[in-house]
Protein backbone atom coordinates (compact mmCIF):
# COMPACT_ATOMS: atom_id res chain seq x y z
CA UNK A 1 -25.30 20.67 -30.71
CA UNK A 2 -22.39 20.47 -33.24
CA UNK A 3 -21.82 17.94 -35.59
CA UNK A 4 -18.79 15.88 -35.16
CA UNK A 5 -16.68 13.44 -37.59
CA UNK A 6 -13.65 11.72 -37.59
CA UNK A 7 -10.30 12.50 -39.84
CA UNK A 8 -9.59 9.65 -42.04
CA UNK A 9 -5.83 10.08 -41.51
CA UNK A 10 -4.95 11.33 -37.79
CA UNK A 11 -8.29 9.97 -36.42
CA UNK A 12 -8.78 13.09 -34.50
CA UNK A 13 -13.02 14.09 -34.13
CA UNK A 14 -13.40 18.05 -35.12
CA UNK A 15 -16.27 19.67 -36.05
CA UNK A 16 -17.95 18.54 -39.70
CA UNK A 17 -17.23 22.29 -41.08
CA UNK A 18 -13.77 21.45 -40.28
CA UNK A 19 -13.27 18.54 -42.51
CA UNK A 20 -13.90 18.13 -45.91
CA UNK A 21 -15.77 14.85 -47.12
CA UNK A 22 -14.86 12.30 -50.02
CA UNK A 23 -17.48 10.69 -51.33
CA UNK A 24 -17.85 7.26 -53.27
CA UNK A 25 -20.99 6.81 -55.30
CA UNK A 26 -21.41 3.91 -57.69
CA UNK A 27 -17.79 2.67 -58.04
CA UNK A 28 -16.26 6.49 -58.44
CA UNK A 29 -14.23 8.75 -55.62
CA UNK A 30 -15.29 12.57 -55.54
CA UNK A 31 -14.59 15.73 -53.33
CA UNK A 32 -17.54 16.79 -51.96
CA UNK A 33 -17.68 20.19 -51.30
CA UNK A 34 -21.90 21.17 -50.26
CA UNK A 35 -21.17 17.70 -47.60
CA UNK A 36 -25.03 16.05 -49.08
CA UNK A 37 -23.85 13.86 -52.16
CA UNK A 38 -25.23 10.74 -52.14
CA UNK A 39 -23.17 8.07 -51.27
CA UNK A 40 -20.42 6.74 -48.69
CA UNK A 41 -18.69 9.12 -47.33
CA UNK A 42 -15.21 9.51 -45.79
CA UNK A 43 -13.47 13.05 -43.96
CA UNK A 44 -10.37 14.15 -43.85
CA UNK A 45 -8.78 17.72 -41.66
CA UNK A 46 -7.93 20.62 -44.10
CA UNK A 47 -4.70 20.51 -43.73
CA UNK A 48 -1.56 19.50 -45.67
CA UNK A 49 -0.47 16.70 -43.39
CA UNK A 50 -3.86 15.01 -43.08
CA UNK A 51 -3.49 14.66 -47.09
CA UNK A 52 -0.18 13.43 -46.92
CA UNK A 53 -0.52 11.08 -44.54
CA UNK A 54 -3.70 9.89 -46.25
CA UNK A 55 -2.06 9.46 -49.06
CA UNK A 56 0.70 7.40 -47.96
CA UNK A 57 -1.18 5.19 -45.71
CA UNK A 58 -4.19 4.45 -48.15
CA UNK A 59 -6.75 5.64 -45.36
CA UNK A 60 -9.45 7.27 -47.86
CA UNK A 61 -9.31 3.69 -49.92
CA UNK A 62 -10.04 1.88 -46.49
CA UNK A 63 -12.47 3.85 -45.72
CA UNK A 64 -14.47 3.87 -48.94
CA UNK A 65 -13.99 0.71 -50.10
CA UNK A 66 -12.69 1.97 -53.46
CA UNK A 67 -9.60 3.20 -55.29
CA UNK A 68 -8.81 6.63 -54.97
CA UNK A 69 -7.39 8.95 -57.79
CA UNK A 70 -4.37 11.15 -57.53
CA UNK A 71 -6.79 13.40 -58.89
CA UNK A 72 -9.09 13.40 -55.80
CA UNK A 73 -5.53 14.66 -53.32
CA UNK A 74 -4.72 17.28 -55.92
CA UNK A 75 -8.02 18.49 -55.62
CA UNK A 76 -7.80 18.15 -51.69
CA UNK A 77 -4.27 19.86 -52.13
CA UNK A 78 -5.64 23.05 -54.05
CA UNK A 79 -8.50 23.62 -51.43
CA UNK A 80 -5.94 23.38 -48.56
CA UNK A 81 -3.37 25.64 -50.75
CA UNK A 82 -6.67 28.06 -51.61
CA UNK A 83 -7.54 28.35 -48.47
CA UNK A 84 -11.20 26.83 -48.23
């Protein structure tokens, strides 16, 4: 049995190793890379259009309840650009 969540951004459902989750934990937005922070957790596709579009239409804030920093796509930008 797979584990399934849903994009964020183009609301698609892929596989959890597809996706990489952004967590918010006490107030604060983080990439989570190991997938088991603590905290509410949001996923977005590895790819460069999921970001965007994120980005744009505020999804990861809906999602999380929280402000998200430009910080948090750069990061999600350099693991897309990396590769991982």
């Amino acid at each position: 049995m797979t584990v399934t969540r849903m994009c964020a951004a183009c609301r698609e459902v892929k596989e959890k190793t597809l996706l990489v989750r952004i967590v918010r934990y006490k107030g604060d937005a983080s990439v989570d890379l190991t997938g088991k922070a603590c905290g509410r957790g949001a996923y977005i596709c590895k790819n460069g259009e999921c970001i965007k579009k994120a980005r744009k239409s505020r999804a990861l804030e809906r999602s999380l309840s929280c402000g998200v920093d430009a910080r948090i796509y750069e990061k999600l930008e350099e693991l897309v650009a990396n590769g991982e």
